[in-house]
C-alpha atoms as a PDB file:
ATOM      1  CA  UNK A   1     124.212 -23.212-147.034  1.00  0.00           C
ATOM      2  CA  UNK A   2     121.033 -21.457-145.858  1.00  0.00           C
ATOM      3  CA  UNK A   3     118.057 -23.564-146.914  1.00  0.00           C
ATOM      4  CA  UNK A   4     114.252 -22.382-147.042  1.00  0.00           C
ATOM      5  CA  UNK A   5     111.775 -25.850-145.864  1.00  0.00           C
ATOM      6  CA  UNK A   6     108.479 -25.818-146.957  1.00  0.00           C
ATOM      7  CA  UNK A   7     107.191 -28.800-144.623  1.00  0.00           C
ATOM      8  CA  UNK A   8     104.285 -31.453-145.321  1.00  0.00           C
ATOM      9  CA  UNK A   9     100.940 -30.765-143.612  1.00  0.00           C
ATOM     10  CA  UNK A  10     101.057 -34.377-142.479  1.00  0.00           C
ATOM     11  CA  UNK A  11     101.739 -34.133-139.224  1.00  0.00           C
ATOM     12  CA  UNK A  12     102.234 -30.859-136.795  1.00  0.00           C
ATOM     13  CA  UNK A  13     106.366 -31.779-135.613  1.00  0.00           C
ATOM     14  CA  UNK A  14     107.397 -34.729-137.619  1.00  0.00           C
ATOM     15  CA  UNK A  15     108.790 -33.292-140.542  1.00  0.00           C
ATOM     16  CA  UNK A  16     110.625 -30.930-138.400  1.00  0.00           C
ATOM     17  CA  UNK A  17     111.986 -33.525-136.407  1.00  0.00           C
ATOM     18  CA  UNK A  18     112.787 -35.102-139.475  1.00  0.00           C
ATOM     19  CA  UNK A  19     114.988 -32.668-140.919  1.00  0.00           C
ATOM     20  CA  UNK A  20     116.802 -32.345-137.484  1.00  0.00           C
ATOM     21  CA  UNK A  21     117.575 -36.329-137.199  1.00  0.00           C
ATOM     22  CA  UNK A  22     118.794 -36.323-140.987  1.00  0.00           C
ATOM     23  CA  UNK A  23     121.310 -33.523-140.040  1.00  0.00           C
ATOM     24  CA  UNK A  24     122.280 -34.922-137.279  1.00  0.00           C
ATOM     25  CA  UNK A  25     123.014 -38.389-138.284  1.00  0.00           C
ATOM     26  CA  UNK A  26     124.816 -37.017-141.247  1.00  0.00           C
ATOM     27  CA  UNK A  27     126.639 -35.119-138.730  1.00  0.00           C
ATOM     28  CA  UNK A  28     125.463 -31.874-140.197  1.00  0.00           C
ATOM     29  CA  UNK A  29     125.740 -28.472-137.543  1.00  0.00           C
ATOM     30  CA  UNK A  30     123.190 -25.917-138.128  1.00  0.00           C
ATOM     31  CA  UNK A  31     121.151 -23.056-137.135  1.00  0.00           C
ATOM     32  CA  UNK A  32     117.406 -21.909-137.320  1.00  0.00           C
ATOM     33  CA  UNK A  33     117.036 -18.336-139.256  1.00  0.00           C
ATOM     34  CA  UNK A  34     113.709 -18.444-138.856  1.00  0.00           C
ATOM     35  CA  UNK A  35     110.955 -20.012-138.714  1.00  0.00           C
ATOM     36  CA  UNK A  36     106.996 -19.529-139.482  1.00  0.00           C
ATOM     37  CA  UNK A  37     104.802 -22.314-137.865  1.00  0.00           C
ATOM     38  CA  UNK A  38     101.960 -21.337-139.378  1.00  0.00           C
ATOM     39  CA  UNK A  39     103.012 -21.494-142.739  1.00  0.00           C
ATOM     40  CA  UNK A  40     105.297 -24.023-142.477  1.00  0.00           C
ATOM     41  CA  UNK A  41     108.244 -22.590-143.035  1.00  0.00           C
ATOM     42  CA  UNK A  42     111.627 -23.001-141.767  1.00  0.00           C
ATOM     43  CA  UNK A  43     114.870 -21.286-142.648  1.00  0.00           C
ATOM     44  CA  UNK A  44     118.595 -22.950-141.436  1.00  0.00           C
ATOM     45  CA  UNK A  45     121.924 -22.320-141.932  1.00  0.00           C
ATOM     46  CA  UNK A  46     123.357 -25.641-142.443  1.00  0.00           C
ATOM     47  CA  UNK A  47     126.628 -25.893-142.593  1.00  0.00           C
ATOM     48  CA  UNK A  48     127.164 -27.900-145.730  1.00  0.00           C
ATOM     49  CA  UNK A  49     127.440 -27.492-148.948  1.00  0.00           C
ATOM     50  CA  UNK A  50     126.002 -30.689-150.038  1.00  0.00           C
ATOM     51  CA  UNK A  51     122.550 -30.991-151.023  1.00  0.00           C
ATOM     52  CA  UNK A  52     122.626 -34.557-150.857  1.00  0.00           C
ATOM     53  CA  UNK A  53     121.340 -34.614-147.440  1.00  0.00           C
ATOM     54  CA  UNK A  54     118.097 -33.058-148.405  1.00  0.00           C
ATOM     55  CA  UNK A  55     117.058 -35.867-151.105  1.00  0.00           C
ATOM     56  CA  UNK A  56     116.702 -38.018-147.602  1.00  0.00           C
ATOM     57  CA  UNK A  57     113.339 -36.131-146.334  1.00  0.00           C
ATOM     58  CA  UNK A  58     110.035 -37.885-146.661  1.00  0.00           C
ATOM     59  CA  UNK A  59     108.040 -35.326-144.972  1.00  0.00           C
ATOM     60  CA  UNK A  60     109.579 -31.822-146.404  1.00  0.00           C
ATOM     61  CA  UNK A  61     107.084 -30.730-149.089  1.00  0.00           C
ATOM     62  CA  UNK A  62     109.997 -28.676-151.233  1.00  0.00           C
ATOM     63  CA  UNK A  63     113.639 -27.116-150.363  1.00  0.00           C
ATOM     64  CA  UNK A  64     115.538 -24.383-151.815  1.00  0.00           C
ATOM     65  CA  UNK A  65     118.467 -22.315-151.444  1.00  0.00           C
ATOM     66  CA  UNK A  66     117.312 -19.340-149.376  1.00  0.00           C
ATOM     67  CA  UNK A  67     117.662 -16.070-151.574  1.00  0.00           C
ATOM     68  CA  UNK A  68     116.380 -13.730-148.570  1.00  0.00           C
ATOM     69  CA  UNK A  69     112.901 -11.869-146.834  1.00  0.00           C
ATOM     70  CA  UNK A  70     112.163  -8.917-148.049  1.00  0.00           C
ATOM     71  CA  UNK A  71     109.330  -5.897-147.855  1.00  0.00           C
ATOM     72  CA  UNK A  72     109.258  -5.620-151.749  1.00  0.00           C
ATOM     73  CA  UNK A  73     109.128  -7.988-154.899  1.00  0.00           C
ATOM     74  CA  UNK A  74     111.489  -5.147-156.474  1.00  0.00           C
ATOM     75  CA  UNK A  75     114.086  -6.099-153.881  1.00  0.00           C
ATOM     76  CA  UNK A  76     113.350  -9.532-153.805  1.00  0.00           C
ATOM     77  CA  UNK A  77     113.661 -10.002-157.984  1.00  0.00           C
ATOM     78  CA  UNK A  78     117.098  -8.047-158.053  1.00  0.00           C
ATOM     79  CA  UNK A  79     118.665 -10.555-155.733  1.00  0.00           C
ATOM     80  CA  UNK A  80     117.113 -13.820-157.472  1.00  0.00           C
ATOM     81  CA  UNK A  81     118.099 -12.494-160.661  1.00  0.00           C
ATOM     82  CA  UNK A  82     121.979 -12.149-159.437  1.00  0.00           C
ATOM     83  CA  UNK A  83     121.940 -16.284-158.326  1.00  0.00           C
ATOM     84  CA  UNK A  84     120.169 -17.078-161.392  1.00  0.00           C
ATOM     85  CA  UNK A  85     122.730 -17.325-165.296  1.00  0.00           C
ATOM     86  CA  UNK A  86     121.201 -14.840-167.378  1.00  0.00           C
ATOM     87  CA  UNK A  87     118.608 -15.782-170.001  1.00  0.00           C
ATOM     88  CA  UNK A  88     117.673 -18.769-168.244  1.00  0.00           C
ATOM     89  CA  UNK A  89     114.073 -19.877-167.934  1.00  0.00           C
ATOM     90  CA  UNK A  90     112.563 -19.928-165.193  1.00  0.00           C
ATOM     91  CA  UNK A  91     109.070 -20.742-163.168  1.00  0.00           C
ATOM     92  CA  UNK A  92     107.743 -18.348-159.857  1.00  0.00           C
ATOM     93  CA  UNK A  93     105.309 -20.636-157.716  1.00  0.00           C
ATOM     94  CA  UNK A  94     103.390 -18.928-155.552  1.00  0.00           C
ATOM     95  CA  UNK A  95      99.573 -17.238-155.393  1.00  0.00           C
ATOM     96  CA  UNK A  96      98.130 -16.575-158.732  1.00  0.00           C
ATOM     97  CA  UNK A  97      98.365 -12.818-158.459  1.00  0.00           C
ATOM     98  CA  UNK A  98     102.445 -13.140-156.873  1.00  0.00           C
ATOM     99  CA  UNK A  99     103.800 -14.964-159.680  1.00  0.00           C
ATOM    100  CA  UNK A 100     101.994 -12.758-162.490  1.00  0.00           C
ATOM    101  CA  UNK A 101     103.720  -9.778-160.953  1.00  0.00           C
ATOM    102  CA  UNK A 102     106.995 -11.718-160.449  1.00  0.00           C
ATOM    103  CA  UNK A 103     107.147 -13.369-163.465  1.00  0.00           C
ATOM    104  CA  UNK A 104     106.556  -9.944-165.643  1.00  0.00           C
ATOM    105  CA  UNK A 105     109.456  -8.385-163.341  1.00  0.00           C
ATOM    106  CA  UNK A 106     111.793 -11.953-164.785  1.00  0.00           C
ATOM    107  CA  UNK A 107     110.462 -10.759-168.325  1.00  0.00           C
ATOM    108  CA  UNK A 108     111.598  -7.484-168.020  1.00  0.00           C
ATOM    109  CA  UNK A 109     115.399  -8.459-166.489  1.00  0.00           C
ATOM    110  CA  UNK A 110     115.414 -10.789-169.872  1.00  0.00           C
ATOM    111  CA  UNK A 111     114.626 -14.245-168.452  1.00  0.00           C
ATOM    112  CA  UNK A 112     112.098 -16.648-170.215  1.00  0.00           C
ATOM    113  CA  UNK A 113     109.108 -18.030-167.884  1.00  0.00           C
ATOM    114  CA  UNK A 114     108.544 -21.630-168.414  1.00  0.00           C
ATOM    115  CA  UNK A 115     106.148 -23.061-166.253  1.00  0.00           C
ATOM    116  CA  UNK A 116     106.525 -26.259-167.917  1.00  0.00           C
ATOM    117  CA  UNK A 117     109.785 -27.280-167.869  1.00  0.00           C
ATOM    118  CA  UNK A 118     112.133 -24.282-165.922  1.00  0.00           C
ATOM    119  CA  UNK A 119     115.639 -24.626-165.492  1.00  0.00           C
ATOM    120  CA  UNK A 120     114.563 -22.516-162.468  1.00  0.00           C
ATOM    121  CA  UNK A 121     112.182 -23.053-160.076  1.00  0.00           C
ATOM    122  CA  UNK A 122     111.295 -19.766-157.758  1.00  0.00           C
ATOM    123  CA  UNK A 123     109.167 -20.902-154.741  1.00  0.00           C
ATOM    124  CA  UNK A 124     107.555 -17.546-153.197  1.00  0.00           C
ATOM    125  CA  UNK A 125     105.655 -16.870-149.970  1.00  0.00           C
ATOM    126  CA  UNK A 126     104.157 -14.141-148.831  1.00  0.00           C
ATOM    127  CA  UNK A 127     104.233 -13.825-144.707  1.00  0.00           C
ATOM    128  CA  UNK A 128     102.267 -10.882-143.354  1.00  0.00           C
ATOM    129  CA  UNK A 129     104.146  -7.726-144.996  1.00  0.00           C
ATOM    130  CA  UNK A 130     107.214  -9.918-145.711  1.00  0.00           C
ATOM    131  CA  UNK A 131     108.065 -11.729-148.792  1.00  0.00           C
ATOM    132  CA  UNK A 132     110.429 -15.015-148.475  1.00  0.00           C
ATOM    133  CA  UNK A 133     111.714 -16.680-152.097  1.00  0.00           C
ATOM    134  CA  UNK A 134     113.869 -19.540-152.266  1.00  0.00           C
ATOM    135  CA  UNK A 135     115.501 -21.372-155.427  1.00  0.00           C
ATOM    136  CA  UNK A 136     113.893 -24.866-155.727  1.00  0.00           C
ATOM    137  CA  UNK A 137     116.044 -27.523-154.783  1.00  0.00           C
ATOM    138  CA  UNK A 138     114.143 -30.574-157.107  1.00  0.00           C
ATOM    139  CA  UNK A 139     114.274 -33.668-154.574  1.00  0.00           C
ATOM    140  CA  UNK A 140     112.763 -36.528-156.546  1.00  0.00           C
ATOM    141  CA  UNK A 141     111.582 -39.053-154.205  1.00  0.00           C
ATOM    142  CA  UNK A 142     109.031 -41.529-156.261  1.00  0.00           C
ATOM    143  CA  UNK A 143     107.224 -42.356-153.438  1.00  0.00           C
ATOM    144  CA  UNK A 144     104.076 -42.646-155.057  1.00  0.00           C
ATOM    145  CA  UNK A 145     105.828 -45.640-157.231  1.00  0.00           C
ATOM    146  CA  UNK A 146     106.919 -47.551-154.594  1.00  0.00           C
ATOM    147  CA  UNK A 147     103.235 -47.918-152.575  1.00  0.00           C
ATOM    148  CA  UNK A 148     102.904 -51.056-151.524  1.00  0.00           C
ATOM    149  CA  UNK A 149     100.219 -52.407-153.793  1.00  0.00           C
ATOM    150  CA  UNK A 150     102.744 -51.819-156.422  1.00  0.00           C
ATOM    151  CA  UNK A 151     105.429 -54.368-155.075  1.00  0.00           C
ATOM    152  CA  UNK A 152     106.052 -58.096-156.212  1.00  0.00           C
ATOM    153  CA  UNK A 153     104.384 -59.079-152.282  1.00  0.00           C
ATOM    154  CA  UNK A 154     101.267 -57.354-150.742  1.00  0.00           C
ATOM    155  CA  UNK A 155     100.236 -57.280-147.746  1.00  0.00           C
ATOM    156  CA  UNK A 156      97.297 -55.022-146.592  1.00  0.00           C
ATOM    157  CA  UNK A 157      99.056 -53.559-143.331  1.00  0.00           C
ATOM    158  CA  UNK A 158     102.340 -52.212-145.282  1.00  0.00           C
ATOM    159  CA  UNK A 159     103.132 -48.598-144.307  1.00  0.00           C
ATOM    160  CA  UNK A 160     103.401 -46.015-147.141  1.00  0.00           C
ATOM    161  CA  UNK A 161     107.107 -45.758-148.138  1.00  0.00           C
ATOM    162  CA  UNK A 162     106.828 -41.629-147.258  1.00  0.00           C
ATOM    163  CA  UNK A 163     106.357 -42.744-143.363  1.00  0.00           C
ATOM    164  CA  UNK A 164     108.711 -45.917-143.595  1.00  0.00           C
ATOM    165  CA  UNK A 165     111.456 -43.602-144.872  1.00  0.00           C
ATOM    166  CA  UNK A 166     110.621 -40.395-142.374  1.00  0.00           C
ATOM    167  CA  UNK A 167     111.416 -43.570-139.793  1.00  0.00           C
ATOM    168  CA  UNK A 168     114.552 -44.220-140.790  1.00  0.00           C
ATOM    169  CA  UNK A 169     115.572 -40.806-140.936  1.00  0.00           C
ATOM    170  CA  UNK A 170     114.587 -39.982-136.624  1.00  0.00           C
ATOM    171  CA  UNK A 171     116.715 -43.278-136.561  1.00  0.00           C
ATOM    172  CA  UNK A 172     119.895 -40.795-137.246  1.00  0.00           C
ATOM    173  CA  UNK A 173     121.620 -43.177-139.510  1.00  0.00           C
ATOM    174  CA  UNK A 174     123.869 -42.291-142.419  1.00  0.00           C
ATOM    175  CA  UNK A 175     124.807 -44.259-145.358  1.00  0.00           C
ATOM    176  CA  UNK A 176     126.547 -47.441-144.818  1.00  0.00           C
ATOM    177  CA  UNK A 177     125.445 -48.047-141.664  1.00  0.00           C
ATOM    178  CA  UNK A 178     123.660 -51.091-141.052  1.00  0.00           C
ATOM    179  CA  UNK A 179     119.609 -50.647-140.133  1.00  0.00           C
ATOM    180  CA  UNK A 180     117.842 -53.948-138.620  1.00  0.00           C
ATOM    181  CA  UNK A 181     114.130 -54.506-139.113  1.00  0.00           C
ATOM    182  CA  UNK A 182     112.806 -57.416-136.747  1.00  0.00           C
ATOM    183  CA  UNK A 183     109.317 -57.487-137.767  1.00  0.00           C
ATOM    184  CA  UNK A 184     110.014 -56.630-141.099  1.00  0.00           C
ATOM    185  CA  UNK A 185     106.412 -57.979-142.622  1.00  0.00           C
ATOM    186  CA  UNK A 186     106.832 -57.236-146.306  1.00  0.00           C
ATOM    187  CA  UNK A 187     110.114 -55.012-145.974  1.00  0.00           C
ATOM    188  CA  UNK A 188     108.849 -51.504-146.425  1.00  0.00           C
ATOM    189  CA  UNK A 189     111.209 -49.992-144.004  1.00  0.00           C
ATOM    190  CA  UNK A 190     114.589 -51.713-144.930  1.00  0.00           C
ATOM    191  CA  UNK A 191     113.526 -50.920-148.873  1.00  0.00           C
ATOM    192  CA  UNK A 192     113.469 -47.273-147.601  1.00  0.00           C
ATOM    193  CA  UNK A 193     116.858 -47.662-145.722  1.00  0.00           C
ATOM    194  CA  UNK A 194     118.270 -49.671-148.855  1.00  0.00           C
ATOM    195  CA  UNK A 195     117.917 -46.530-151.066  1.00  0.00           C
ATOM    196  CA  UNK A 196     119.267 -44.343-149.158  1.00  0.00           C
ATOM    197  CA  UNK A 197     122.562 -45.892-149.053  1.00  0.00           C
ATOM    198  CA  UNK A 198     122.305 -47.820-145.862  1.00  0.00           C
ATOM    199  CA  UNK A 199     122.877 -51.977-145.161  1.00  0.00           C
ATOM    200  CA  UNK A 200     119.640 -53.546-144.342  1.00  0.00           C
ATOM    201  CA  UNK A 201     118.919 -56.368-141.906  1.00  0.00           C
ATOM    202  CA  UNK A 202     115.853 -57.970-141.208  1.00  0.00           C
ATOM    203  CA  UNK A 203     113.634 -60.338-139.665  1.00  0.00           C
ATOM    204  CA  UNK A 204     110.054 -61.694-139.171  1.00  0.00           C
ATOM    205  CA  UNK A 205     108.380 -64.980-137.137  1.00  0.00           C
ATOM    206  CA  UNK A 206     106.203 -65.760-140.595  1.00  0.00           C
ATOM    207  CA  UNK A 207     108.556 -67.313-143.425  1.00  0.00           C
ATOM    208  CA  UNK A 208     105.771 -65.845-146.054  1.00  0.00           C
ATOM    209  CA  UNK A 209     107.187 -62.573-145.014  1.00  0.00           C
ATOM    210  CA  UNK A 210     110.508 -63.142-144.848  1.00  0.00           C
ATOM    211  CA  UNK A 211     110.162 -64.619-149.024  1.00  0.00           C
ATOM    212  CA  UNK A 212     108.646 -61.335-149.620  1.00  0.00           C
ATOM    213  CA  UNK A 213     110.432 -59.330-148.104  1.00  0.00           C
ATOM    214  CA  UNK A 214     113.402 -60.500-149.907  1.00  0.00           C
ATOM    215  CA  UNK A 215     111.514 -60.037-153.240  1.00  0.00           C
ATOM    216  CA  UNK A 216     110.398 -56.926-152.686  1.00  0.00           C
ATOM    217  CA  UNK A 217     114.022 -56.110-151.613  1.00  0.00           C
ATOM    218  CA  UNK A 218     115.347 -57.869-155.106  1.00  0.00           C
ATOM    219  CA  UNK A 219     112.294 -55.588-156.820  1.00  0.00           C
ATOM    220  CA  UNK A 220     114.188 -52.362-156.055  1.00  0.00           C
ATOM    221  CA  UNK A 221     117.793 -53.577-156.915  1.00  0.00           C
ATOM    222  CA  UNK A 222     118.724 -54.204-153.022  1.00  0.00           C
ATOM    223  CA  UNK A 223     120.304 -56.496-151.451  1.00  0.00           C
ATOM    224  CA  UNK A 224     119.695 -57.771-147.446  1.00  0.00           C
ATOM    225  CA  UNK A 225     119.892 -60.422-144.660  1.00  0.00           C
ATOM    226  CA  UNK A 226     116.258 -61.428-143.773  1.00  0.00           C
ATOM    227  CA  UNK A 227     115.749 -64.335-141.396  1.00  0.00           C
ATOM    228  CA  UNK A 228     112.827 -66.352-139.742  1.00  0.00           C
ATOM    229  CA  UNK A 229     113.629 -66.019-136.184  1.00  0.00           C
ATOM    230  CA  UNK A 230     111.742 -65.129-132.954  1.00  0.00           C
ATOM    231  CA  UNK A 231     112.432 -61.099-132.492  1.00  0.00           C
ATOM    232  CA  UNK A 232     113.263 -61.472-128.836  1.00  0.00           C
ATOM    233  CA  UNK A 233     116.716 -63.258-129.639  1.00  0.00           C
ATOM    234  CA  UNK A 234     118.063 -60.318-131.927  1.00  0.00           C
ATOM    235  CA  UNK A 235     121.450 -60.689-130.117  1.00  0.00           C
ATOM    236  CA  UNK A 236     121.432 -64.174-130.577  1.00  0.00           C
ATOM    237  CA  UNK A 237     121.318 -63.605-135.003  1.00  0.00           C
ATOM    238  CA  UNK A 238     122.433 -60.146-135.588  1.00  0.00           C
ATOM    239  CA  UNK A 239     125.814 -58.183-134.795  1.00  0.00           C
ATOM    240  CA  UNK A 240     127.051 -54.647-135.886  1.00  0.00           C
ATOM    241  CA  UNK A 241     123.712 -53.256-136.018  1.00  0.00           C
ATOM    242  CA  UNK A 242     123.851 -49.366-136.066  1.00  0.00           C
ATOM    243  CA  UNK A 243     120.217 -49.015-135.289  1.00  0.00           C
ATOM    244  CA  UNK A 244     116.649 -50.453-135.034  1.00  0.00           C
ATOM    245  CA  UNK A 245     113.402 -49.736-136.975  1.00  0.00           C
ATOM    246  CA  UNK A 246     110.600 -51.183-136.942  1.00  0.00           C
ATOM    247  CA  UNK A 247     106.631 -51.809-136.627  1.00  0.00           C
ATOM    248  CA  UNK A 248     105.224 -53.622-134.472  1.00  0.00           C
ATOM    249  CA  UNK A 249     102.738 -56.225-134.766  1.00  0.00           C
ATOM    250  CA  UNK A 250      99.542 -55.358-133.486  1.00  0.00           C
ATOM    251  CA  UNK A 251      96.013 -56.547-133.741  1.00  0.00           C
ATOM    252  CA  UNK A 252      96.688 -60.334-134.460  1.00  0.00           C
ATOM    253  CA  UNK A 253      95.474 -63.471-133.822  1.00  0.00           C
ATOM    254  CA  UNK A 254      98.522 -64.462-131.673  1.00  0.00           C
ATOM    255  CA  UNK A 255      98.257 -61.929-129.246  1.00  0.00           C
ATOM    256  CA  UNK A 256      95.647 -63.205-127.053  1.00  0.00           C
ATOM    257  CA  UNK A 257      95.004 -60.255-124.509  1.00  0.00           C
ATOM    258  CA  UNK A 258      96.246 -56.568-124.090  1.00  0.00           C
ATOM    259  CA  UNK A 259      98.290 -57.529-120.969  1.00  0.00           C
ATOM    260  CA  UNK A 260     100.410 -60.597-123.633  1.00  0.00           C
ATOM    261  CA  UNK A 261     101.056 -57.433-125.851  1.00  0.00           C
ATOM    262  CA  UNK A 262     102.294 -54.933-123.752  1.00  0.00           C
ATOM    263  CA  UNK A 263     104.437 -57.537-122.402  1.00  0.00           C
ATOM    264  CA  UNK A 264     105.724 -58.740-126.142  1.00  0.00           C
ATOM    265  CA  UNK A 265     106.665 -55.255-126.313  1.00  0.00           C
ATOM    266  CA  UNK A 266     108.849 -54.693-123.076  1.00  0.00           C
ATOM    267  CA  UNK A 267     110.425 -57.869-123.985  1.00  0.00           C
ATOM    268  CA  UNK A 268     111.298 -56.621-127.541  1.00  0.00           C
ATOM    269  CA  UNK A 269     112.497 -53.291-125.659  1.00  0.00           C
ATOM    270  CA  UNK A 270     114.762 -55.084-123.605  1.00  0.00           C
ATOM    271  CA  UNK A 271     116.189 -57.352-126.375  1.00  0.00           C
ATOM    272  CA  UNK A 272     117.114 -54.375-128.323  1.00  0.00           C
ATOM    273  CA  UNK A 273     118.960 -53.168-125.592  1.00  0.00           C
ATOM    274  CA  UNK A 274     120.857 -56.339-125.998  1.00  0.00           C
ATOM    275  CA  UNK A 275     122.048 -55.420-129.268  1.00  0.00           C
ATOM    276  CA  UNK A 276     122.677 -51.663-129.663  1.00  0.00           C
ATOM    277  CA  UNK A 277     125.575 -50.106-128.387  1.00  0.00           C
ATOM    278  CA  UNK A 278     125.132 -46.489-126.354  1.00  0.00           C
ATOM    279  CA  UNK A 279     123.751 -44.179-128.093  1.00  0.00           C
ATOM    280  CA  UNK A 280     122.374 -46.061-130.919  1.00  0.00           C
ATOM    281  CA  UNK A 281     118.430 -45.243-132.181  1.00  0.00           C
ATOM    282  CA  UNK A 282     115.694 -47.628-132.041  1.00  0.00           C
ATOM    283  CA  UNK A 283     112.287 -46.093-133.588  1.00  0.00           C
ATOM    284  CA  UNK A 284     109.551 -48.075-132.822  1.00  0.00           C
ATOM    285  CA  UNK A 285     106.260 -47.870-133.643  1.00  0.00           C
ATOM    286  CA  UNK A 286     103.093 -49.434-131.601  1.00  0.00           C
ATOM    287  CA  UNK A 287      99.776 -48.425-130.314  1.00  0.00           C
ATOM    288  CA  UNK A 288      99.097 -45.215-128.442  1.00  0.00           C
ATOM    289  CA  UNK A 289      97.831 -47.007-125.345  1.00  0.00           C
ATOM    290  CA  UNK A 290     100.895 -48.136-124.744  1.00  0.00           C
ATOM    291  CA  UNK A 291     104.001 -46.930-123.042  1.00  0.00           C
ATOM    292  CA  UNK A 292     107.322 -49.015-123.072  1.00  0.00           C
ATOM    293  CA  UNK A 293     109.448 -49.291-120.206  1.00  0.00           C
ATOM    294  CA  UNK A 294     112.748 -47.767-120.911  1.00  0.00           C
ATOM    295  CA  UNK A 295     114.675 -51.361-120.698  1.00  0.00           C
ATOM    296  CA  UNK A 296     118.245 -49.351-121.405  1.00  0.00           C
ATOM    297  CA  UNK A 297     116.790 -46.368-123.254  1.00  0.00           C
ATOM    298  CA  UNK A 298     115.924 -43.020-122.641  1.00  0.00           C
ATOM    299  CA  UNK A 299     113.317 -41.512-124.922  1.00  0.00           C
ATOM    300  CA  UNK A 300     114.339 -38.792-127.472  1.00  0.00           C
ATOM    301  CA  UNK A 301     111.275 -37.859-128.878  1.00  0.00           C
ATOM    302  CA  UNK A 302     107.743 -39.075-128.812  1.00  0.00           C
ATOM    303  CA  UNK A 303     104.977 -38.825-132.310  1.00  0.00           C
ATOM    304  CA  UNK A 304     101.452 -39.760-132.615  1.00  0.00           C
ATOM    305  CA  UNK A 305     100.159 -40.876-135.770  1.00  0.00           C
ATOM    306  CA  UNK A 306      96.396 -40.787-136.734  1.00  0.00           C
ATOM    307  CA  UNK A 307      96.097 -44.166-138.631  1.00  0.00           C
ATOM    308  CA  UNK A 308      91.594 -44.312-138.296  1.00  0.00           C
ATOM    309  CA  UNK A 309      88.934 -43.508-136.247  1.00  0.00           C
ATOM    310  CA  UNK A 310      89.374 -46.137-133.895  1.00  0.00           C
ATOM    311  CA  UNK A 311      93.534 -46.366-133.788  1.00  0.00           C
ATOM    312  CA  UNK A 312      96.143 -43.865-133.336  1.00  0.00           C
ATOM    313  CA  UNK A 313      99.493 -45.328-133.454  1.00  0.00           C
ATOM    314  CA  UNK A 314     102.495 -43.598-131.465  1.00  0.00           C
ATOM    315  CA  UNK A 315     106.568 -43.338-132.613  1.00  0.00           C
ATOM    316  CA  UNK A 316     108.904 -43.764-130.013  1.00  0.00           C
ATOM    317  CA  UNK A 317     112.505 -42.716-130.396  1.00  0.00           C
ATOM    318  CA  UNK A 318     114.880 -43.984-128.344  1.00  0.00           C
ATOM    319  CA  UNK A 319     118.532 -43.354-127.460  1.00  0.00           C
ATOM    320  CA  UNK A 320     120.698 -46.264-126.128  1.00  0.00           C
ATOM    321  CA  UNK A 321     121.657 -45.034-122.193  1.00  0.00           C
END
């Protein structure tokens, strides 16, 4: 299946690396057609025939089956119109001026333009001379309804579910595999993990968390083991984890120096080391000023993540040596 990526404007290589993981956890092969960096546009072959894989991405703006680059809308209308039933209504999305022109070429070939409600969405771009269309592939995500002020437990550092899930996903985990959270806070991550088909662990040193957690979890139909226990012993309370996600604690009262973090956070390295077998994922997030000694890992990938003015957080991906 060749499929056109329009990618979010979030970040400048995360959604890429997104799409990437997803495949490759899902044990997906593919190929890059092309690709337009500027635009934000990428073109694979994957070779699948699912789509399912695709409802996964946090961070790809829209996704279609790739009808072709051409020089002319002419061209480019013929082909769409031989993928599409005939009569069908449809919806071009582009510039103003692109989908006018488009849309009366549709008219003309006897399909009906609903913009409202299409049974065919057309997403066009135009690339210097070249034209690329794609038929929209509708992904549905909701992530605007599960925000965390919107959950049965707040808390004010819970990361937006589009980010928590785009975790998950570098994490190269497929469904029914089991994802551990050890400082799960109010369960973001694992309620990301949870609808995507995976089993969801988790844990967290504050037993306020851990209740919430848990009904946040029972908020979205899902279903997990959370426990109070010290992060450092994950060997100790968890078995047949797949891979590790998580957040780290930063910025609180317990923490009394820079020097007690960074050393919190080797120790945590190591103890996931503990637990994963070879060439399991752990995605970790923690400050930029900090780099974590490879305790058993070697890095796969490395994403900063512009949080305020005054803290940039980094993602760490690492592969189990």
């Amino acid at each position: 299946m060749e499929i056109l990526f329009r990618l979010s404007g979030e970040h400048p290589s995360l959604p890429r690396a997104e799409i990437f993981a997803v495949m490759e956890g899902e044990g997906i092969e593919s190929k890059v057609l092309v690709e337009f960096d500027k635009d934000r546009i990428l073109v694979i072959d994957a070779k699948t025939n699912s789509e399912e894989f695709l409802h996964r991405l946090a961070l790809t703006k829209l996704a279609g089956e790739f009808v072709g680059m051409f020089h002319g809308l002419e061209e480019m209308a013929d082909l769409v119109a031989e993928k599409i039933p005939p009569n069908s209504k449809i919806a071009v999305r582009g510039s103003l001026p692109l989908e006018k022109e488009l849309g009366a070429m549709f008219t003309e070939k006897g399909f009906g333009i609903d913009l409202e409600k299409p049974e065919f969405s057309i997403p066009l771009f135009k690339t210097g001379k070249q034209y690329l269309a794609a038929i929209d592939i509708p992904l549905g995500r909701d992530f605007e309804k599960r925000k965390p002020q919107f959950r049965p437990y707040f808390h004010p550092t819970s990361m937006h579910p589009r980010i928590a899930r785009a975790l998950v996903n570098l994490a190269r985990v497929k469904k029914g595999d089991t994802v551990l959270d050890p400082f799960c806070g109010t369960g973001g991550i694992l309620i990301e993990a949870g609808l995507m088909g995976m089993k969801v662990s988790g844990s967290d040193i504050d037993e306020d968390m851990v209740e919430g957690s848990m009904k946040n979890l029972k908020h979205f139909g899902l279903e997990g083991e959370i426990k109070q226990t010290d992060a450092l012993k994950l060997a100790e309370e968890f078995i047949g984890i797949d891979a590790i996600v998580t957040d780290m604690p930063y910025g609180r009262s317990s923490f009394t120096s820079e020097k007690d973090t960074k050393k919190l956070y080797n120790q945590f390295i190591s103890a996931a080391a503990r637990l994963l077998e070879k060439d399991k994922y752990l995605v970790v997030v923690m400050p930029d000023k900090f780099t974590p000694e490879s305790g058993g890992f070697s890095v796969a990938g490395e994403f900063s993540i512009y949080v305020h003015k005054s803290l940039t957080r980094k993602v760490w991906v690492m592969r189990r040596a």
